[in-house]
N, C-alpha and C. Protein backbone atom coordinates (compact mmCIF):
# COMPACT_ATOMS: atom_id res chain seq x y z
N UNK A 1 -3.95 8.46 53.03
CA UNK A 1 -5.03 9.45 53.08
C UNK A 1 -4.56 10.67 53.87
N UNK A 2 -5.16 11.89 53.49
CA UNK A 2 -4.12 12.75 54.18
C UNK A 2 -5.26 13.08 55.40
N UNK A 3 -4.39 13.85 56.40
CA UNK A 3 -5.56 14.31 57.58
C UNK A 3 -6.37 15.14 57.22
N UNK A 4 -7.57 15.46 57.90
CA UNK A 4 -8.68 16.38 57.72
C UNK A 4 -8.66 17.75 58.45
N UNK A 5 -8.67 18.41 58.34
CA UNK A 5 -9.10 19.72 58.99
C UNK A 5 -10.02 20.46 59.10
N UNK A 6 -10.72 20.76 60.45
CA UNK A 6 -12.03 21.42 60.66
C UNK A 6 -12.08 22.70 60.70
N UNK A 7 -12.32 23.48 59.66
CA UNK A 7 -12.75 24.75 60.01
C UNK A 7 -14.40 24.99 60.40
N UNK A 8 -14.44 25.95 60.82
CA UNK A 8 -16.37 26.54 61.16
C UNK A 8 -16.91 27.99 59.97
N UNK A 9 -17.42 27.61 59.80
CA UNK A 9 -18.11 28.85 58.14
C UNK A 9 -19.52 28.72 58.71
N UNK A 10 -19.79 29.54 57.98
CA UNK A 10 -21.18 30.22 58.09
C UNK A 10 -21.44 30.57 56.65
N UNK A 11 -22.99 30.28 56.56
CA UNK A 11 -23.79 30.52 55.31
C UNK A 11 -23.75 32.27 55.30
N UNK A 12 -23.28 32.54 54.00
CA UNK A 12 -22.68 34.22 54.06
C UNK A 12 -24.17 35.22 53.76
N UNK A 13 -24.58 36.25 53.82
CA UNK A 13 -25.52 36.97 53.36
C UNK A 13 -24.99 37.96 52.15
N UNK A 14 -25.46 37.44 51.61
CA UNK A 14 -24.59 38.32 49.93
C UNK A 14 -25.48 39.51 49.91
N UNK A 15 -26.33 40.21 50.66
CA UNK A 15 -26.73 41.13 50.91
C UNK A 15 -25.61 42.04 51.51
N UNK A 16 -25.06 41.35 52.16
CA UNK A 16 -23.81 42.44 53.18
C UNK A 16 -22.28 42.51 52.30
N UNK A 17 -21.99 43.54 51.61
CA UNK A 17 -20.81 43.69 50.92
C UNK A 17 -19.34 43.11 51.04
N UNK A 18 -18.65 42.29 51.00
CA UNK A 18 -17.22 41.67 51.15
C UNK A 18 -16.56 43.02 51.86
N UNK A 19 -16.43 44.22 51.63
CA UNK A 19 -15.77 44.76 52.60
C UNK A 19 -16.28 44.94 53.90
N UNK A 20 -17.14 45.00 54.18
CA UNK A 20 -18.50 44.79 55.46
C UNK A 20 -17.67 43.60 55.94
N UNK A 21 -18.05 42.32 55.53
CA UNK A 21 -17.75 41.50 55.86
C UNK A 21 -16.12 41.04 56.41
N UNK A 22 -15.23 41.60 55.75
CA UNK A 22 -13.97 41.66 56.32
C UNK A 22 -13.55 42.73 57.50
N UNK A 23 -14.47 43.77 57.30
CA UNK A 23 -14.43 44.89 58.69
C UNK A 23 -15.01 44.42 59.77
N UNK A 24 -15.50 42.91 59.38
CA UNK A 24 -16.35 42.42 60.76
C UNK A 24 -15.45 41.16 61.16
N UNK A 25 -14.41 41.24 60.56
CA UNK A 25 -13.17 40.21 60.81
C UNK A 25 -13.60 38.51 60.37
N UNK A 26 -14.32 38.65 59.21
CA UNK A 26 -14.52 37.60 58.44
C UNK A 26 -13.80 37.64 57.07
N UNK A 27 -13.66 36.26 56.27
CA UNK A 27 -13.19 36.28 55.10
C UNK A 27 -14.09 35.85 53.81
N UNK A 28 -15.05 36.92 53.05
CA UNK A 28 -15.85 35.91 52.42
C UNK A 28 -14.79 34.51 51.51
N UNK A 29 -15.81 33.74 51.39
CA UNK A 29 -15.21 32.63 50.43
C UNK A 29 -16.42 31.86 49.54
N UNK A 30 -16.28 30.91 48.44
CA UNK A 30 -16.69 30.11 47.61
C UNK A 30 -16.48 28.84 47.51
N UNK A 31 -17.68 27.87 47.49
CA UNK A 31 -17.45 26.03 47.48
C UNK A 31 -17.94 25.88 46.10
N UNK A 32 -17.28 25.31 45.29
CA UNK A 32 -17.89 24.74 44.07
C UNK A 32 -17.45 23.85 43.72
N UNK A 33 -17.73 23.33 42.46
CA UNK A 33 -17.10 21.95 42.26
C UNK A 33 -18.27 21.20 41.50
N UNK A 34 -18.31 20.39 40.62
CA UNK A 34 -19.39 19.00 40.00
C UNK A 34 -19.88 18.37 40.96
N UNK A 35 -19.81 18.61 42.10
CA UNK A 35 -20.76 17.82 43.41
C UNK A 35 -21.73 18.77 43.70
N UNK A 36 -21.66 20.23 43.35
CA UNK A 36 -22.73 20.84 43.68
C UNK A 36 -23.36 21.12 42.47
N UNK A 37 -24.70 21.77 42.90
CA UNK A 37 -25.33 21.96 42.01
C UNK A 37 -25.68 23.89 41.54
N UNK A 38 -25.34 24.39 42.54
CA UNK A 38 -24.56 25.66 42.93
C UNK A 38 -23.71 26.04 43.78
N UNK A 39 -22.70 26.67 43.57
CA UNK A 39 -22.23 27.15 44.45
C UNK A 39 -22.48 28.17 45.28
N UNK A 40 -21.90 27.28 47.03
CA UNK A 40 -22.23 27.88 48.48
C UNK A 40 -21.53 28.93 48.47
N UNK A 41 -21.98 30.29 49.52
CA UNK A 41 -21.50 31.48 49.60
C UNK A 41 -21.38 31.10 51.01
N UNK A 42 -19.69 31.62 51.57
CA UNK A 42 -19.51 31.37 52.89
C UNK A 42 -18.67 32.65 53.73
N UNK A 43 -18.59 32.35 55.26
CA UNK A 43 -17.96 33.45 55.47
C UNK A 43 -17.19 32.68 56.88
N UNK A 44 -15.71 33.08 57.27
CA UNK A 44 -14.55 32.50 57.59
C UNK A 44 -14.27 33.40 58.79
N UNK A 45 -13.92 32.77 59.43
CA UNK A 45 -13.51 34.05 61.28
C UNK A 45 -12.33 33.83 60.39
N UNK A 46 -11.78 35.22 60.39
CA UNK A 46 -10.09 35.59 59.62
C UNK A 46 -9.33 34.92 60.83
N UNK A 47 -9.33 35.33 62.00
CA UNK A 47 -8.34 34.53 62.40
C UNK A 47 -8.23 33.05 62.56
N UNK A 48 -9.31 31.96 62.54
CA UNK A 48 -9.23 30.58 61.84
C UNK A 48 -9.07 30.60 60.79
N UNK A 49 -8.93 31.36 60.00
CA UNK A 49 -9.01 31.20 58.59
C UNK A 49 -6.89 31.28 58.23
N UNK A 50 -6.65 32.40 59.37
CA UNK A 50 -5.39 32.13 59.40
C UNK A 50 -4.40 31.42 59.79
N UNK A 51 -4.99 30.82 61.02
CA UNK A 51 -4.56 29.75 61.96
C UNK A 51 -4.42 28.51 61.17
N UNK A 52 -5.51 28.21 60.16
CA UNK A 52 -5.17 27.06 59.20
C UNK A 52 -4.34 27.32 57.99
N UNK A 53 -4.12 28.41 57.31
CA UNK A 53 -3.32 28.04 56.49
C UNK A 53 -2.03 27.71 56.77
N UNK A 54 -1.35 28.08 58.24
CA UNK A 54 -0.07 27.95 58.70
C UNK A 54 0.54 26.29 58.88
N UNK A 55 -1.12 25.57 58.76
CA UNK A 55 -0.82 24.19 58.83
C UNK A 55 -1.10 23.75 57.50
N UNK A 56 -1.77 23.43 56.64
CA UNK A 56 -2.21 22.58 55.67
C UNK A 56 -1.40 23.30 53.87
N UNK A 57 -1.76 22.40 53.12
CA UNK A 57 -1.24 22.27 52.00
C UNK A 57 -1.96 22.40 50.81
N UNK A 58 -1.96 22.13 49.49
CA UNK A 58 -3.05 22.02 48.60
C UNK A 58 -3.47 20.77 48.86
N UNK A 59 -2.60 19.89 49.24
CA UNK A 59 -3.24 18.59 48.89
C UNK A 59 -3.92 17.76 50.40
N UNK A 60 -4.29 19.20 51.25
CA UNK A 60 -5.14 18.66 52.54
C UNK A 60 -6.74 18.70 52.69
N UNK A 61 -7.08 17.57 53.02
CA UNK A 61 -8.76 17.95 52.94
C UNK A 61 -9.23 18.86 54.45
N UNK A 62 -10.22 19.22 53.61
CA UNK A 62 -10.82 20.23 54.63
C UNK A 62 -12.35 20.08 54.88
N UNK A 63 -12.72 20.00 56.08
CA UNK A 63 -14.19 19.95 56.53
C UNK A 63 -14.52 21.00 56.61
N UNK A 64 -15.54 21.98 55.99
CA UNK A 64 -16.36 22.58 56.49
C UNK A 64 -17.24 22.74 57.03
N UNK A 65 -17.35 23.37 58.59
CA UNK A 65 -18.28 23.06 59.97
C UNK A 65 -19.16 24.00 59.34
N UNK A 66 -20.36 23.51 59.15
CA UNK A 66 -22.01 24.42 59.15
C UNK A 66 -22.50 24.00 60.27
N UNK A 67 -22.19 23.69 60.81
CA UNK A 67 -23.13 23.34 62.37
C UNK A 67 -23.85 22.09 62.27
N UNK A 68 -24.85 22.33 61.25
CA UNK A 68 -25.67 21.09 60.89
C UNK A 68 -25.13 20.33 59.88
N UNK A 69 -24.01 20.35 59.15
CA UNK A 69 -23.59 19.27 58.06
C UNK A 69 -22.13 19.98 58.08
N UNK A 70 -21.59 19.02 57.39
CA UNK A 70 -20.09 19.09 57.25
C UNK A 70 -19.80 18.83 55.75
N UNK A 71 -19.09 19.73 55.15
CA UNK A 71 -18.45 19.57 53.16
C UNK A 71 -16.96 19.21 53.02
N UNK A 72 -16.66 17.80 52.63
CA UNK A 72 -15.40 17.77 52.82
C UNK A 72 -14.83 19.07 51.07
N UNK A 73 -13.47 19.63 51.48
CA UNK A 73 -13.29 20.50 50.20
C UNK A 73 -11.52 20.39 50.51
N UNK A 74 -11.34 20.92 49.27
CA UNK A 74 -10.29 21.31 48.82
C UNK A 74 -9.65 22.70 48.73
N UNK A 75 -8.58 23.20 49.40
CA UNK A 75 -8.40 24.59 48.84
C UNK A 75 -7.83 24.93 47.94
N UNK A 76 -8.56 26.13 46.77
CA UNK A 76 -8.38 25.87 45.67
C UNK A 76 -7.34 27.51 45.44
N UNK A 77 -7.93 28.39 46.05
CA UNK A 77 -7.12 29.75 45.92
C UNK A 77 -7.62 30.46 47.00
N UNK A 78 -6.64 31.28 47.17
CA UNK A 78 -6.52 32.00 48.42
C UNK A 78 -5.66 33.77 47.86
N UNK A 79 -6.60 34.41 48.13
CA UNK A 79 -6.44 35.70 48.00
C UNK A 79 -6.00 36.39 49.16
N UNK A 80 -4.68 37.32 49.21
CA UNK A 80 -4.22 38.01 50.67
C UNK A 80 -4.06 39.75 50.55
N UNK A 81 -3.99 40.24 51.33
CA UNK A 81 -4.14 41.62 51.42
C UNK A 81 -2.84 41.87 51.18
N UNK A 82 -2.30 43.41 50.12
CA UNK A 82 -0.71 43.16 49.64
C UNK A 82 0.14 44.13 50.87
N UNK A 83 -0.70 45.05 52.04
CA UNK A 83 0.14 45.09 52.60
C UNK A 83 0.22 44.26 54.08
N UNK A 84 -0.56 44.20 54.56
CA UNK A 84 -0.78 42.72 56.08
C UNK A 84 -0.93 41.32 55.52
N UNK A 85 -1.53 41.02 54.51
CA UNK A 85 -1.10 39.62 53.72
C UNK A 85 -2.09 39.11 54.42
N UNK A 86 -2.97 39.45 55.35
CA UNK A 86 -3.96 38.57 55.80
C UNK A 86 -5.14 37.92 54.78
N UNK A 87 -5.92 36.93 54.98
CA UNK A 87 -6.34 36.35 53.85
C UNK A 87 -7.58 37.23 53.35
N UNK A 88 -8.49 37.71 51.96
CA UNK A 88 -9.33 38.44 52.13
C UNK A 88 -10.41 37.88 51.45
N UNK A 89 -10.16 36.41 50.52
CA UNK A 89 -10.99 35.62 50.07
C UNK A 89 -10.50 34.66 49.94
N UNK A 90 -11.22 33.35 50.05
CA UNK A 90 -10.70 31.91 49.32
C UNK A 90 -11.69 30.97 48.60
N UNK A 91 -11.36 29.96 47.50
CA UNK A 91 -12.13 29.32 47.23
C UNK A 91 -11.83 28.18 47.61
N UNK A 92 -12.94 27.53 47.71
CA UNK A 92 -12.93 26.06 48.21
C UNK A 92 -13.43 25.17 47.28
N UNK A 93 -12.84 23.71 46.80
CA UNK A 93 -12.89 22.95 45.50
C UNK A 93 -13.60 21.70 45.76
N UNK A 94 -15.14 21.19 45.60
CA UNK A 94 -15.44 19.75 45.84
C UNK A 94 -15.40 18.95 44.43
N UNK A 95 -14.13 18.29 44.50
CA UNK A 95 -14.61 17.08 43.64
C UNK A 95 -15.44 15.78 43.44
N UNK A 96 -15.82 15.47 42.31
CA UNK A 96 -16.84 14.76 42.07
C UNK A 96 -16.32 13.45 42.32
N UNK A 97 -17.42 12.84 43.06
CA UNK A 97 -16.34 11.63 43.79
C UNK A 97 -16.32 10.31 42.75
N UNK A 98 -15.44 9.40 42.69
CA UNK A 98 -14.77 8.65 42.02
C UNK A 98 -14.22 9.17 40.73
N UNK A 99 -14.16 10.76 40.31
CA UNK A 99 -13.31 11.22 39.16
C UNK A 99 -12.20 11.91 40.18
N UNK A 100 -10.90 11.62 38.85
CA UNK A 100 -9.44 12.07 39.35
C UNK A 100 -9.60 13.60 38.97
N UNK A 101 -8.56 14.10 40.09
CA UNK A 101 -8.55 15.62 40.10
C UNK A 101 -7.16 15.92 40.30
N UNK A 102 -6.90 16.90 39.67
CA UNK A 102 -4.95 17.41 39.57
C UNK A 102 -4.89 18.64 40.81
N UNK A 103 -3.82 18.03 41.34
CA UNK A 103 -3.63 19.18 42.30
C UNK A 103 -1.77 18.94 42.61
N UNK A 104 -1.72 19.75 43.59
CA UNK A 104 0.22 19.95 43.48
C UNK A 104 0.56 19.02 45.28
N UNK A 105 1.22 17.88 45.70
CA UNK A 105 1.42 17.24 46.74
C UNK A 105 3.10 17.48 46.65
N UNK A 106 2.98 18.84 48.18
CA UNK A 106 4.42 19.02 48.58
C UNK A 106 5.35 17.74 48.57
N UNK A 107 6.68 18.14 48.22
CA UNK A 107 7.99 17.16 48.17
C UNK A 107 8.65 17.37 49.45
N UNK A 108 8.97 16.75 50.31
CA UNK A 108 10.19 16.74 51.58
C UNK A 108 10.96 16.09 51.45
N UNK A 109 12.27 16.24 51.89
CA UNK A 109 13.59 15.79 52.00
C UNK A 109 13.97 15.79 53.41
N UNK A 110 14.57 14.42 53.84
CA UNK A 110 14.90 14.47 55.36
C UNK A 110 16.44 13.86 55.10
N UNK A 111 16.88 14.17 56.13
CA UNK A 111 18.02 13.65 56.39
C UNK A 111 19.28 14.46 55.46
N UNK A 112 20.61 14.52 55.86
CA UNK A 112 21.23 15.04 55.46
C UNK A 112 22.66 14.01 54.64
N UNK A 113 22.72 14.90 53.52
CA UNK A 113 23.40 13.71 52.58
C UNK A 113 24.55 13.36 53.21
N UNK A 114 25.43 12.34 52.51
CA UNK A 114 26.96 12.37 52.88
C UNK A 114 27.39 12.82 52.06
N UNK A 115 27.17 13.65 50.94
CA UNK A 115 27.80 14.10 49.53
C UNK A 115 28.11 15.68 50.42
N UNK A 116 27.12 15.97 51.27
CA UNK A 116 26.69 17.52 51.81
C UNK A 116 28.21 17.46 53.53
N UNK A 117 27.55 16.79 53.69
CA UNK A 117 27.98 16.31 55.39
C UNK A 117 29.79 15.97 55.25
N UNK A 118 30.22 14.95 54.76
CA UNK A 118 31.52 13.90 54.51
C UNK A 118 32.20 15.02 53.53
N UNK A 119 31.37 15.43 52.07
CA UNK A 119 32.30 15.67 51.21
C UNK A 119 32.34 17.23 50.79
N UNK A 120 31.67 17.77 51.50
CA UNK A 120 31.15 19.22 51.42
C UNK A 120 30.89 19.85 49.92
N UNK A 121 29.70 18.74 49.61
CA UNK A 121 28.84 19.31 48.20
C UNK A 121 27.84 20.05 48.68
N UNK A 122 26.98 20.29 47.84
CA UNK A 122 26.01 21.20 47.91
C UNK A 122 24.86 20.08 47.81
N UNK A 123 23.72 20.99 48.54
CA UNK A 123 21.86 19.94 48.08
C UNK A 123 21.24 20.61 47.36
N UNK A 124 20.85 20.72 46.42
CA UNK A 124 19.95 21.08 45.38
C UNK A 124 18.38 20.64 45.26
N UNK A 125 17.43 21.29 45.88
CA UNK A 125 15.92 20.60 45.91
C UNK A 125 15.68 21.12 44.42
N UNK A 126 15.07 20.29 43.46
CA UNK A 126 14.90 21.44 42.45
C UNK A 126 13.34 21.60 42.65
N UNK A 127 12.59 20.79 42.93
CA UNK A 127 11.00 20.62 42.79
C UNK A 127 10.44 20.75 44.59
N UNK A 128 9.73 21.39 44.79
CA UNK A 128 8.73 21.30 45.95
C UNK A 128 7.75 20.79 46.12
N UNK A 129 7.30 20.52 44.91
CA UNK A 129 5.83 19.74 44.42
C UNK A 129 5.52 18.85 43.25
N UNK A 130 4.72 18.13 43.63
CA UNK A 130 4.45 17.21 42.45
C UNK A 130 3.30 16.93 41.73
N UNK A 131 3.09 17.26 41.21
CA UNK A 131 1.81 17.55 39.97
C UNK A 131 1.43 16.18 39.89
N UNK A 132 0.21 16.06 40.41
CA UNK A 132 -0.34 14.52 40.19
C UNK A 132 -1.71 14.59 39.97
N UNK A 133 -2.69 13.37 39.15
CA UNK A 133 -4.06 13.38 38.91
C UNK A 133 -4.14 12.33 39.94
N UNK A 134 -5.32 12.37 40.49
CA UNK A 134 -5.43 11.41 41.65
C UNK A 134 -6.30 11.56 42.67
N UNK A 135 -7.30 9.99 42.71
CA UNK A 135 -8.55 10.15 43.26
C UNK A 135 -8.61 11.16 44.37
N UNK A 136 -9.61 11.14 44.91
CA UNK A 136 -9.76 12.00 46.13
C UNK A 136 -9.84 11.56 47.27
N UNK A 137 -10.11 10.10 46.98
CA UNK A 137 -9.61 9.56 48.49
C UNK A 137 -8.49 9.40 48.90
N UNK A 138 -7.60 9.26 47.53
CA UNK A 138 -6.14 8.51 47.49
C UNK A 138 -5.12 9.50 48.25
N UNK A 139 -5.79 10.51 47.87
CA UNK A 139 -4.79 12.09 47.83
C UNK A 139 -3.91 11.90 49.40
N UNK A 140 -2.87 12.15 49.14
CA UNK A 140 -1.65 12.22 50.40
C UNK A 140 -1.34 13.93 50.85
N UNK A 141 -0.74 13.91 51.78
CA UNK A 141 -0.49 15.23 52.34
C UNK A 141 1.08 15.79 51.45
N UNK A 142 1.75 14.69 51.98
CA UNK A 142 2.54 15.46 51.06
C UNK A 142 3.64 13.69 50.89
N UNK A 143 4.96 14.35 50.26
CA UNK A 143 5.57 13.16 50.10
C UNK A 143 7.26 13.30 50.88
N UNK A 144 7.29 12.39 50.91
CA UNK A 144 8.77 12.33 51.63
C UNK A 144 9.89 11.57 51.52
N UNK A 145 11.04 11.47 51.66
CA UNK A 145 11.79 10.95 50.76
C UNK A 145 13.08 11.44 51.87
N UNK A 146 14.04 10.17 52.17
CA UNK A 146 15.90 10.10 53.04
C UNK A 146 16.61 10.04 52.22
N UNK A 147 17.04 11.22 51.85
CA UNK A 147 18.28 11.77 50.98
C UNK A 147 19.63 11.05 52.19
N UNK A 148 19.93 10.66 53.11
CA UNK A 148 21.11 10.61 53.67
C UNK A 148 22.11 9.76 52.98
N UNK A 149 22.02 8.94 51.98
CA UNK A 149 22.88 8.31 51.39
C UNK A 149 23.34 9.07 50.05
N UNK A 150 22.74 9.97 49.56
CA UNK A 150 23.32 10.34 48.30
C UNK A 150 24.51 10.95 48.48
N UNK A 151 25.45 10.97 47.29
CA UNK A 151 26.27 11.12 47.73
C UNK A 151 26.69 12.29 46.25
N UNK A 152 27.60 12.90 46.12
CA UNK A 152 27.89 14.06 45.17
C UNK A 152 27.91 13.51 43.77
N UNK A 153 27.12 13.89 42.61
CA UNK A 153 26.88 14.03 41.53
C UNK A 153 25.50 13.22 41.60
N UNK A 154 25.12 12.42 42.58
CA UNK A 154 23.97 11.27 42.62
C UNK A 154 22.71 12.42 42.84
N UNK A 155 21.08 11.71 42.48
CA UNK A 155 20.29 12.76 42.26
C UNK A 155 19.11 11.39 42.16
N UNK A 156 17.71 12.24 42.43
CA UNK A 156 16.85 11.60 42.87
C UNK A 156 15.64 12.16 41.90
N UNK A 157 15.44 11.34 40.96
CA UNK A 157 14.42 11.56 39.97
C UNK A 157 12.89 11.31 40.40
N UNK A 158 11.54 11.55 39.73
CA UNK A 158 10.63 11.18 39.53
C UNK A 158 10.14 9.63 40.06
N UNK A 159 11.08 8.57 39.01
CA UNK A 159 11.28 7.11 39.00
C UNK A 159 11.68 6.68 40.28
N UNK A 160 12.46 7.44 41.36
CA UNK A 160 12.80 7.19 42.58
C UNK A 160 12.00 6.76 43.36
N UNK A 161 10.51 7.92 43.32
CA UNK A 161 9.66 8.09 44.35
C UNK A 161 8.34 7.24 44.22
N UNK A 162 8.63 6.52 42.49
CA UNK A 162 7.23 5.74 42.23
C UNK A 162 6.59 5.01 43.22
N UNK A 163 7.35 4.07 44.56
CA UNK A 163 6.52 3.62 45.70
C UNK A 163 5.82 4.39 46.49
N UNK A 164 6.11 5.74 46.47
CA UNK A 164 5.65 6.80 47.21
C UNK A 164 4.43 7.32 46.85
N UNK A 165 3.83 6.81 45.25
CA UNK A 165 3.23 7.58 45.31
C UNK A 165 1.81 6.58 44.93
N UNK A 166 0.50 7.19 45.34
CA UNK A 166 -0.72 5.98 45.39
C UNK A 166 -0.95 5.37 44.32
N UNK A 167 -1.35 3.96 44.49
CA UNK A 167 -1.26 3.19 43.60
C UNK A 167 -2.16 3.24 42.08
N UNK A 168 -3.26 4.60 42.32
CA UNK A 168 -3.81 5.00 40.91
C UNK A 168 -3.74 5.94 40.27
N UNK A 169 -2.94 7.04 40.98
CA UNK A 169 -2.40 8.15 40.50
C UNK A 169 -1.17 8.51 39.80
N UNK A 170 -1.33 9.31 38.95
CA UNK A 170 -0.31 9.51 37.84
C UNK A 170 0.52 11.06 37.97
N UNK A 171 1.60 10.73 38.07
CA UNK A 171 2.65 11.71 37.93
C UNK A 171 2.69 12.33 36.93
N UNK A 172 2.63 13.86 36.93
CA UNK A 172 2.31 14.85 35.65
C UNK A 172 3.85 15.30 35.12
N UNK A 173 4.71 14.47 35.73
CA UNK A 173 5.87 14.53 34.96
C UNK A 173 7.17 13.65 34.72
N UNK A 174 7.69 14.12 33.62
CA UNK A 174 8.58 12.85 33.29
C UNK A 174 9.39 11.81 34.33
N UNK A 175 9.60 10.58 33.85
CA UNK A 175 10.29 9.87 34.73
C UNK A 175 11.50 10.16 35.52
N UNK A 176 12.18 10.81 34.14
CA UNK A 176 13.77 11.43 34.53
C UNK A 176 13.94 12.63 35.26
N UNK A 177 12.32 13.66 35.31
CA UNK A 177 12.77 14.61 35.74
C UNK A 177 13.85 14.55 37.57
N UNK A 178 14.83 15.65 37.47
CA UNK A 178 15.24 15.20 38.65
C UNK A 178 14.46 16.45 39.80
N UNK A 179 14.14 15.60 41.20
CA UNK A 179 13.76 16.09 41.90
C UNK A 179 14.80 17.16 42.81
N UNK A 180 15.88 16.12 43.26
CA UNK A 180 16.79 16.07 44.68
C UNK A 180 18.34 16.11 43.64
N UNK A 181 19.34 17.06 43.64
CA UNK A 181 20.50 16.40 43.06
C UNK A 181 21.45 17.06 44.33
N UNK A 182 23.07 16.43 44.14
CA UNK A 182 24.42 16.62 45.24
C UNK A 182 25.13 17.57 44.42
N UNK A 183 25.73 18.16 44.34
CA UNK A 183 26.65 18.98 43.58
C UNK A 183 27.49 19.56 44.65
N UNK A 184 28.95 19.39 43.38
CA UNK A 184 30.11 19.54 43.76
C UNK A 184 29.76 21.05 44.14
N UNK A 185 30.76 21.72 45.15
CA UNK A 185 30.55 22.64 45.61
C UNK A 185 31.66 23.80 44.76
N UNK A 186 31.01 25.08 43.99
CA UNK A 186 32.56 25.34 42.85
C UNK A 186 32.94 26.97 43.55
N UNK A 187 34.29 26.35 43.45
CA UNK A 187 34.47 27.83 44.35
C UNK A 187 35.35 28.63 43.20
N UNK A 188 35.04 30.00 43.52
CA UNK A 188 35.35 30.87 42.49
C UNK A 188 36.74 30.89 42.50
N UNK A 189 37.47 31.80 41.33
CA UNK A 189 38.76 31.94 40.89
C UNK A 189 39.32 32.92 42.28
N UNK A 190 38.26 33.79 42.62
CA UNK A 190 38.72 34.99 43.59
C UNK A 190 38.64 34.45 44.45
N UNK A 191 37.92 33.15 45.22
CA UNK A 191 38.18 32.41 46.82
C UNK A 191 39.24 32.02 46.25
N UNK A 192 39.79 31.12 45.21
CA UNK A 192 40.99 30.52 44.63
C UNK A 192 42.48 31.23 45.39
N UNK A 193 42.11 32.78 44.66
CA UNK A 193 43.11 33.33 44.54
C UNK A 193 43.61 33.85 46.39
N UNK A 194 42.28 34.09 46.46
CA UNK A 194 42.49 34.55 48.20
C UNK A 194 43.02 33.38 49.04
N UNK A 195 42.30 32.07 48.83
CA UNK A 195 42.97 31.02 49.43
C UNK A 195 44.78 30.50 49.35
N UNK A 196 45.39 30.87 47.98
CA UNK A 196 46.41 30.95 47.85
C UNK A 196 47.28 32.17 48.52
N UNK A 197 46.54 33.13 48.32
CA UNK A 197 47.47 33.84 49.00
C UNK A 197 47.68 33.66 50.67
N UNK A 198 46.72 33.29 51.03
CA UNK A 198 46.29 33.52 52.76
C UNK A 198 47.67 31.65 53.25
N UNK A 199 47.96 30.94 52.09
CA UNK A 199 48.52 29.67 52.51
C UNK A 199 50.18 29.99 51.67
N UNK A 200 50.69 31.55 51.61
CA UNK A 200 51.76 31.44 51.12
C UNK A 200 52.76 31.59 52.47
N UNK A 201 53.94 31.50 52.33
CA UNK A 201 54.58 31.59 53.84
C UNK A 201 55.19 33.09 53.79
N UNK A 202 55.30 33.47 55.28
CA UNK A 202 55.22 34.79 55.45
C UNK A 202 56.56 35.11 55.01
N UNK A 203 57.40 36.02 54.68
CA UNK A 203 58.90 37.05 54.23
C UNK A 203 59.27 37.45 55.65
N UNK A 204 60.74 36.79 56.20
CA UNK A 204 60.91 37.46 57.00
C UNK A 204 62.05 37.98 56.97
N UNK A 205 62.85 39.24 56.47
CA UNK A 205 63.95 39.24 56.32
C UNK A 205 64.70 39.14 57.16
N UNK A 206 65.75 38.97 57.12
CA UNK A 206 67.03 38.48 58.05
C UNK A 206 67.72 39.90 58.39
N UNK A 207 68.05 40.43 59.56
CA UNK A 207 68.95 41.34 59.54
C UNK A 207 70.33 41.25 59.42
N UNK A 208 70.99 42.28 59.13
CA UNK A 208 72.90 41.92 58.44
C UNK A 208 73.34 42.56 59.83
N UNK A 209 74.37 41.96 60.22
CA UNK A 209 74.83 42.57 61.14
C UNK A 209 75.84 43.75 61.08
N UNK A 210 76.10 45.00 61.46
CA UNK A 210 77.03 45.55 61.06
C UNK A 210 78.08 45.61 61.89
C-alpha cells in the first residue's frame, strides 16, 4: 500500500476568478471521479501545494484536509506556469472503490551492475514507469528492483518483476518488454584512432657523430 499524504484545501469560491486566486498565493484545483456525485471546487496554499509535489508520484494517495472530513484522491494532472513552473492548477482523481484504475507506478533500480562496475558496460534504464490497472487499495508507490548482478548483454524484462507487482493487478505491457539492459560500451573509430596513436612509441633519433 503506498503512503498517504496530507495536504489542507479549502472549499474554493468560484465567485473569485483563478487569477485572484493565484495572486492570493493559492492554486485553484478539481476532485472528481465515479465516487462523486459532482465535482468539488478547491483551493491549495501554492507553497504546500509545492512542497508536495517534490515528494509524491502518480501512484501516491493523497488526503485531502477540509478540516471537517478528509477525501482520499489521486493526482491526476498538474498544470505549471511556463516561466517559474510553479503549479497554477491541478486535478485530483477519486476512484470508485472496488473498480481497477490505470495509472503509471515509477520503476527504480538500485545497486550497481558488475557488467557497469568489473566490465565497464554501460546501464540502460529504458522504462521509468509501469502502466498498470490496479485496485486502489493495492496501488504501490513505486517499484524496485537490484540490478547488481547483471552483467553485460543481460537485461531485465517485464517477466522479471512479476513478484513485484500486486497480486491483482495487471501489467499494461508485454512480458518481454525490456525494462533494465547492460551494454557493451562502443567506442568510436576516432577514440580508436586517438587511442592508437597516444600508445605508439615515441621517434627518437640518434645523433651521428662527426
Amino acid at each position: 500500500m503506498a503512503r498517504k499524504y496530507n495536504l489542507e484545501v479549502v472549499e474554493r469560491d468560484l465567485k473569485k476568478k483563478a487569477n485572484v486566486l493565484r495572486a492570493e498565493g493559492f492554486v485553484p484545483a478539481e476532485v472528481y471521479g465515479p465516487a462523486l456525485k459532482e465535482n468539488k471546487h478547491i483551493a491549495i496554499a501554492e507553497k504546500e501545494m509545492s512542497r508536495m509535489l517534490e515528494k509524491i508520484t502518480e501512484a501516491s494517495l493523497i488526503d485531502l484536509d477540509f478540516g471537517n472530513e478528509k477525501i482520499t484522491v489521486f493526482l491526476k494532472t498538474i498544470q505549471r506556469h511556463k516561466v517559474s513552473d510553479k503549479p497554477i492548477h491541478a486535478d485530483f482523481y477519486i476512484p470508485a472503490e472496488g473498480r481497477k484504475m490505470t495509472l503509471n507506478i515509477p520503476f527504480e533500480v538500485e545497486g550497481d551492475p558488475i557488467g557497469v562496475t568489473r566490465d565497464n558496460g554501460v546501464m540502460e534504464v529504458v522504462l521509468f514507469e509501469i502502466p498498470v490497472e490496479i485496485l486502489p487499495k493495492d496501488v504501490i508507490e513505486e517499484i524496485r528492483i537490484d540490478v547488481s548482478n547483471l552483467e553485460i548483454n543481460q537485461h531485465i524484462t517485464v517477466a522479471d518483476i512479476a513478484e513485484l507487482i500486486p497480486e491483482n493487478a495487471k501489467v499494461l505491457l508485454d512480458e518481454d518488454e525490456v525494462l533494465v539492459t547492460i551494454n557493451k560500451k562502443v567506442v568510436s573509430v576516432e577514440d580508436e584512432e586517438t587511442g592508437e596513436e597516444s600508445a605508439e612509441p615515441e621517434v627518437i633519433e640518434e645523433k651521428t657523430e662527426e
